[in-house]
N, C-alpha and C. Protein backbone atom coordinates (compact mmCIF):
# COMPACT_ATOMS: atom_id res chain seq x y z
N UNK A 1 178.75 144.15 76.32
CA UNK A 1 179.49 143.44 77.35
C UNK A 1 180.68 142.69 76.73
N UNK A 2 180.64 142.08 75.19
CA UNK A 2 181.52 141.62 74.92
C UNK A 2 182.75 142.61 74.88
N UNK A 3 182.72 143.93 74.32
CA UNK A 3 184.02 145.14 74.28
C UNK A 3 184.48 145.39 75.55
N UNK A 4 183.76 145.20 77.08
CA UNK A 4 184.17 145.48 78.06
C UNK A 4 184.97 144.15 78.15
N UNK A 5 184.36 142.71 78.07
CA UNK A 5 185.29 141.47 78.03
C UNK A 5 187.23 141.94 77.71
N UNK A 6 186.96 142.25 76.14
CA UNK A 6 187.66 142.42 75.38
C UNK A 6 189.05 143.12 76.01
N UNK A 7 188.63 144.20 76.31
CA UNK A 7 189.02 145.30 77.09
C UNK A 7 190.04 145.03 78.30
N UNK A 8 189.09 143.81 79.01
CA UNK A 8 189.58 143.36 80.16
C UNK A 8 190.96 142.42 79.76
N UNK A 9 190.22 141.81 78.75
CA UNK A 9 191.65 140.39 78.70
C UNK A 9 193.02 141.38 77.96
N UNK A 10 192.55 142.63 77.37
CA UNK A 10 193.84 143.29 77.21
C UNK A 10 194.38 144.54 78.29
N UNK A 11 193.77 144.20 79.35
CA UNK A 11 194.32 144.91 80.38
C UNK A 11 194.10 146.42 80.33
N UNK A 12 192.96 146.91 79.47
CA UNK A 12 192.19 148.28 79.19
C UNK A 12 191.14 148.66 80.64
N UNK A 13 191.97 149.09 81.38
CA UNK A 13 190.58 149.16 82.66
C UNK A 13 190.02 149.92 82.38
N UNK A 14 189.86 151.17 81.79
CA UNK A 14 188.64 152.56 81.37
C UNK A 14 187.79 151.87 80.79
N UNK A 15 188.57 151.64 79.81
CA UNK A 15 187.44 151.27 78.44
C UNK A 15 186.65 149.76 78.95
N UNK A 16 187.46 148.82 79.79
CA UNK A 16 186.38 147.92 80.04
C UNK A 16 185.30 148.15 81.20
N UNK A 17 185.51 149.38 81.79
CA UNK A 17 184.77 149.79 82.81
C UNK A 17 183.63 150.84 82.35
N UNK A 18 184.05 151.41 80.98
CA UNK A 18 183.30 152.42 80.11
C UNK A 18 182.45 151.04 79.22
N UNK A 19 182.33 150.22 78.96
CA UNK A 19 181.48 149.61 77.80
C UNK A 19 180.98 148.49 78.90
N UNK A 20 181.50 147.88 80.29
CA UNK A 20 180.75 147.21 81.32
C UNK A 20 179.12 148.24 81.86
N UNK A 21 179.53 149.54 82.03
CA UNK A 21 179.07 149.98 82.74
C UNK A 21 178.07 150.14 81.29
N UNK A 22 178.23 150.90 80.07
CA UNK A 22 177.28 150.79 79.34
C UNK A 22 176.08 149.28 79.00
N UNK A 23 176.63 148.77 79.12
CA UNK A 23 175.99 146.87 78.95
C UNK A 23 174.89 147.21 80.25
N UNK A 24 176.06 147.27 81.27
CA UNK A 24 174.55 147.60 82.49
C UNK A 24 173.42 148.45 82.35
N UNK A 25 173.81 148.88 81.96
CA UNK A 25 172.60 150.52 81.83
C UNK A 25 171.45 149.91 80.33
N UNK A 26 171.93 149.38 79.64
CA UNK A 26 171.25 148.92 78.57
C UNK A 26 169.45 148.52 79.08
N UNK A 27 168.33 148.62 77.77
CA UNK A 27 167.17 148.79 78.50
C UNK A 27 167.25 146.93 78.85
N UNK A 28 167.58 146.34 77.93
CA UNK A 28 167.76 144.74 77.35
C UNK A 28 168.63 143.73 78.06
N UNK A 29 169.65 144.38 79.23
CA UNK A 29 170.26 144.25 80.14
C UNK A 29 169.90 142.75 81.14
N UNK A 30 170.31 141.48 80.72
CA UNK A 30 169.92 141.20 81.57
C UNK A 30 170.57 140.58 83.07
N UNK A 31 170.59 139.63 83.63
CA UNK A 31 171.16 139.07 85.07
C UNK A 31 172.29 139.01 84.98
N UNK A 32 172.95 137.82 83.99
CA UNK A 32 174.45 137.52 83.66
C UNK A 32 175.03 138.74 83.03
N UNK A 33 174.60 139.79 81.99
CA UNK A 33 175.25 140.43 81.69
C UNK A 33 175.27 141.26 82.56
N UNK A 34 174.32 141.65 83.63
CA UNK A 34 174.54 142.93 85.14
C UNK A 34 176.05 142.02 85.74
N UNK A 35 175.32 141.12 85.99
CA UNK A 35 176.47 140.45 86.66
C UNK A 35 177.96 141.04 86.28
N UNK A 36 178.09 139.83 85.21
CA UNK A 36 179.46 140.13 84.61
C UNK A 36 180.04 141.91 84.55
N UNK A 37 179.26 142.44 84.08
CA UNK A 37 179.79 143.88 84.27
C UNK A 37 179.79 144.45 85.29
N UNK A 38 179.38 144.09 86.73
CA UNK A 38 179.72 144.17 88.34
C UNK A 38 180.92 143.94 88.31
N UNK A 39 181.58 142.49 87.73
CA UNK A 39 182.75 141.88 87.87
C UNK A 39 183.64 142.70 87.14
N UNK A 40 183.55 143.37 86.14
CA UNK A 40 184.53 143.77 85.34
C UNK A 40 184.88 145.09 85.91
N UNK A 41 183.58 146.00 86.31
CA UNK A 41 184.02 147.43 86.59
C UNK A 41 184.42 147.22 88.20
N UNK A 42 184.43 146.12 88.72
CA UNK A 42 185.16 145.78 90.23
C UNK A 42 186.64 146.10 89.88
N UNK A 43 187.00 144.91 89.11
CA UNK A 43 188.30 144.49 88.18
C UNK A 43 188.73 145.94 88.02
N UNK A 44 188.87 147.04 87.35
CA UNK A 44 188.78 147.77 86.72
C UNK A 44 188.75 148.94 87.92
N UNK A 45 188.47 148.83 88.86
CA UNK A 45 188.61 149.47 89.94
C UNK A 45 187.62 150.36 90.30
N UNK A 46 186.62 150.56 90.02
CA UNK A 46 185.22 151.10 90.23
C UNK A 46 184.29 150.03 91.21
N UNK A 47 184.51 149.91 92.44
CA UNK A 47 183.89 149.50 93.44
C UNK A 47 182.87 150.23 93.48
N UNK A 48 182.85 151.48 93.44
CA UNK A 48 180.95 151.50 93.90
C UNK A 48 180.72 151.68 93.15
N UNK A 49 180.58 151.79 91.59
CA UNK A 49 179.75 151.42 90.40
C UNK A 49 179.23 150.05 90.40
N UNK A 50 180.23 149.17 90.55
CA UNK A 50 180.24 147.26 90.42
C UNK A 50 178.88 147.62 91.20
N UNK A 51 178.78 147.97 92.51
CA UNK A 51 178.41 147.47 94.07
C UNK A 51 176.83 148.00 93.31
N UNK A 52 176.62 149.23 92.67
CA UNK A 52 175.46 150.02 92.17
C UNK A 52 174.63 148.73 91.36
N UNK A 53 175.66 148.44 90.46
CA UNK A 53 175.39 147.28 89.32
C UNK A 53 174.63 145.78 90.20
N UNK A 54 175.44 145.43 90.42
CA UNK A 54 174.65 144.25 91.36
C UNK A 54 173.84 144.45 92.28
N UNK A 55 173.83 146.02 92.73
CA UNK A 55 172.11 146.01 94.09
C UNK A 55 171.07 145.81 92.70
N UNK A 56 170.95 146.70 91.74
CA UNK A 56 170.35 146.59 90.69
C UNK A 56 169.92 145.46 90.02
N UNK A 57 170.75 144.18 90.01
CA UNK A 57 171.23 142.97 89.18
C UNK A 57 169.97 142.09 90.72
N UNK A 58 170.51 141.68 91.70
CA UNK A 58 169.44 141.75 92.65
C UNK A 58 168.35 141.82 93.48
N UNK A 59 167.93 143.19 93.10
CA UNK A 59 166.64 143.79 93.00
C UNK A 59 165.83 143.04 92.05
N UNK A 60 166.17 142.96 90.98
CA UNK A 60 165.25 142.13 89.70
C UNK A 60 165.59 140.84 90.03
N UNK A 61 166.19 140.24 90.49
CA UNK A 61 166.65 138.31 91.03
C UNK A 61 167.03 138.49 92.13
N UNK A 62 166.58 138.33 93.08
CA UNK A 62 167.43 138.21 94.30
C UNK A 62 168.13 136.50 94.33
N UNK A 63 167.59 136.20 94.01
CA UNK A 63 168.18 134.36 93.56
C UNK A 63 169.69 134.11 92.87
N UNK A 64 169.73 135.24 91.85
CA UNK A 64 170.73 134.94 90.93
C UNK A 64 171.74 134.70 91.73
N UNK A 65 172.46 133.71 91.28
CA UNK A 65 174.10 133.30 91.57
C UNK A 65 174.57 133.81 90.94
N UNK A 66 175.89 134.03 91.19
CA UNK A 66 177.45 134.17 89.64
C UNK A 66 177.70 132.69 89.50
N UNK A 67 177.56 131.74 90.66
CA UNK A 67 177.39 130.31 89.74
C UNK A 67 176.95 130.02 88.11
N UNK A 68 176.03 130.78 88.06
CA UNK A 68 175.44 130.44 86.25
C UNK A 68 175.76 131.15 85.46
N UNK A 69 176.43 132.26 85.91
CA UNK A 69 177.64 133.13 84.66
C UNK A 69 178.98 132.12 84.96
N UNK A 70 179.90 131.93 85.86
CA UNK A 70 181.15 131.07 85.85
C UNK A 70 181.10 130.19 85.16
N UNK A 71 179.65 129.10 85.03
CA UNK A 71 179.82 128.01 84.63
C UNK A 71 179.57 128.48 82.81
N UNK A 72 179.74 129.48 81.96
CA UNK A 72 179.47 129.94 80.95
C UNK A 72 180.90 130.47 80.82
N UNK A 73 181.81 130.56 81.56
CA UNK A 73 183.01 131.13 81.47
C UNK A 73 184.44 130.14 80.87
N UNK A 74 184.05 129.13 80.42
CA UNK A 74 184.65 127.99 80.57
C UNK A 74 185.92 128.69 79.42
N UNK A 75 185.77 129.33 78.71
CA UNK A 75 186.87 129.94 77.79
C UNK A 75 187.92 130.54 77.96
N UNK A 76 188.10 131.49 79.23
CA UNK A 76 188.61 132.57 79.77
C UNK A 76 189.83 131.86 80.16
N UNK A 77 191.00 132.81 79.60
CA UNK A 77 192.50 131.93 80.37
C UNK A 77 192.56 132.46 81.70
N UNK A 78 193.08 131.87 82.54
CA UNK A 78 193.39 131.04 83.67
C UNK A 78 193.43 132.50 84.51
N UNK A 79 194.84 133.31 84.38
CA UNK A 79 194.36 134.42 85.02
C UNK A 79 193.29 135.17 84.87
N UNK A 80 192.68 135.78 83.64
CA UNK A 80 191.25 136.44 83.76
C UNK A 80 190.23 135.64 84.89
N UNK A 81 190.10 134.06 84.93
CA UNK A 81 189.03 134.06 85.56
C UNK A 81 189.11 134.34 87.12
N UNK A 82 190.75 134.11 87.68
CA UNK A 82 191.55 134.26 88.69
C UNK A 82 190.70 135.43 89.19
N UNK A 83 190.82 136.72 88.30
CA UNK A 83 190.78 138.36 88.37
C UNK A 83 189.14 138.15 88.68
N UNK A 84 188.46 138.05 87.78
CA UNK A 84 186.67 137.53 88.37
C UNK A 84 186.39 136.55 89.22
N UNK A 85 187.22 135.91 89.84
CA UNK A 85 186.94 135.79 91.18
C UNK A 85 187.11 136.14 92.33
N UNK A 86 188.35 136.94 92.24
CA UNK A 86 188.17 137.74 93.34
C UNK A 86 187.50 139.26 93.35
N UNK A 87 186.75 139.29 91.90
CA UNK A 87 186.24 140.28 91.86
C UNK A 87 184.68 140.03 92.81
N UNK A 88 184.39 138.61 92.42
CA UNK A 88 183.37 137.93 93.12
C UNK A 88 183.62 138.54 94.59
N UNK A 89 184.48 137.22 94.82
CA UNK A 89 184.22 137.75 96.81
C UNK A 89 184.39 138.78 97.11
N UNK A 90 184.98 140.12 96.40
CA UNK A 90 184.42 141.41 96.87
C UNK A 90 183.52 142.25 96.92
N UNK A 91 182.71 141.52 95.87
CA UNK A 91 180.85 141.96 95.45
C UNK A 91 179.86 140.82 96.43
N UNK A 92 180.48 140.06 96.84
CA UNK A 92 179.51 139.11 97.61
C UNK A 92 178.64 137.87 96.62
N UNK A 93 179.37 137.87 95.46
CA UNK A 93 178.74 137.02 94.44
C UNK A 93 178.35 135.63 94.43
């Protein structure tokens, strides 16, 4: 998940949508990192992968917020977090 990060803050949408989507699939995978890689392969323009990612992310928490990934985001310059939030309100996060 960190190479899909990576990816993202340099404006790589494949590759951060190719190493998001791998993070998800991982056996070790857990809430925040489903999460976050919902957000990225949204970003990145893969809507129904994201949408796949979070029924999944869900299913195992139905509780989880993106509240408790954002508040872990505190690093991210100003536009990236801009871009994950509206990646949010299009996943229903």
């Amino acid at each position: 998940i960190v190479r899909a990060g990576a990816h993202m803050r340099l404006g790589n949408r494949d590759q951060a949508a190719l190493w998001a989507g791998r993070a998800a699939m991982h056996r070790t995978a857990y809430n925040q990192m489903q999460c976050y890689a919902g957000l990225i392969m949204d970003w990145a323009g893969r809507p129904e992968e994201a949408q796949e990612v979070v029924a999944r992310m869900r299913a195992a928490d139905p509780g989880y917020s993106a509240d408790r990934l954002f508040a872990t985001l505190y690093s991210l310059p100003e536009d990236i977090t801009r871009q994950l939030t509206a990646s949010r309100r299009r996943l229903g996060l």
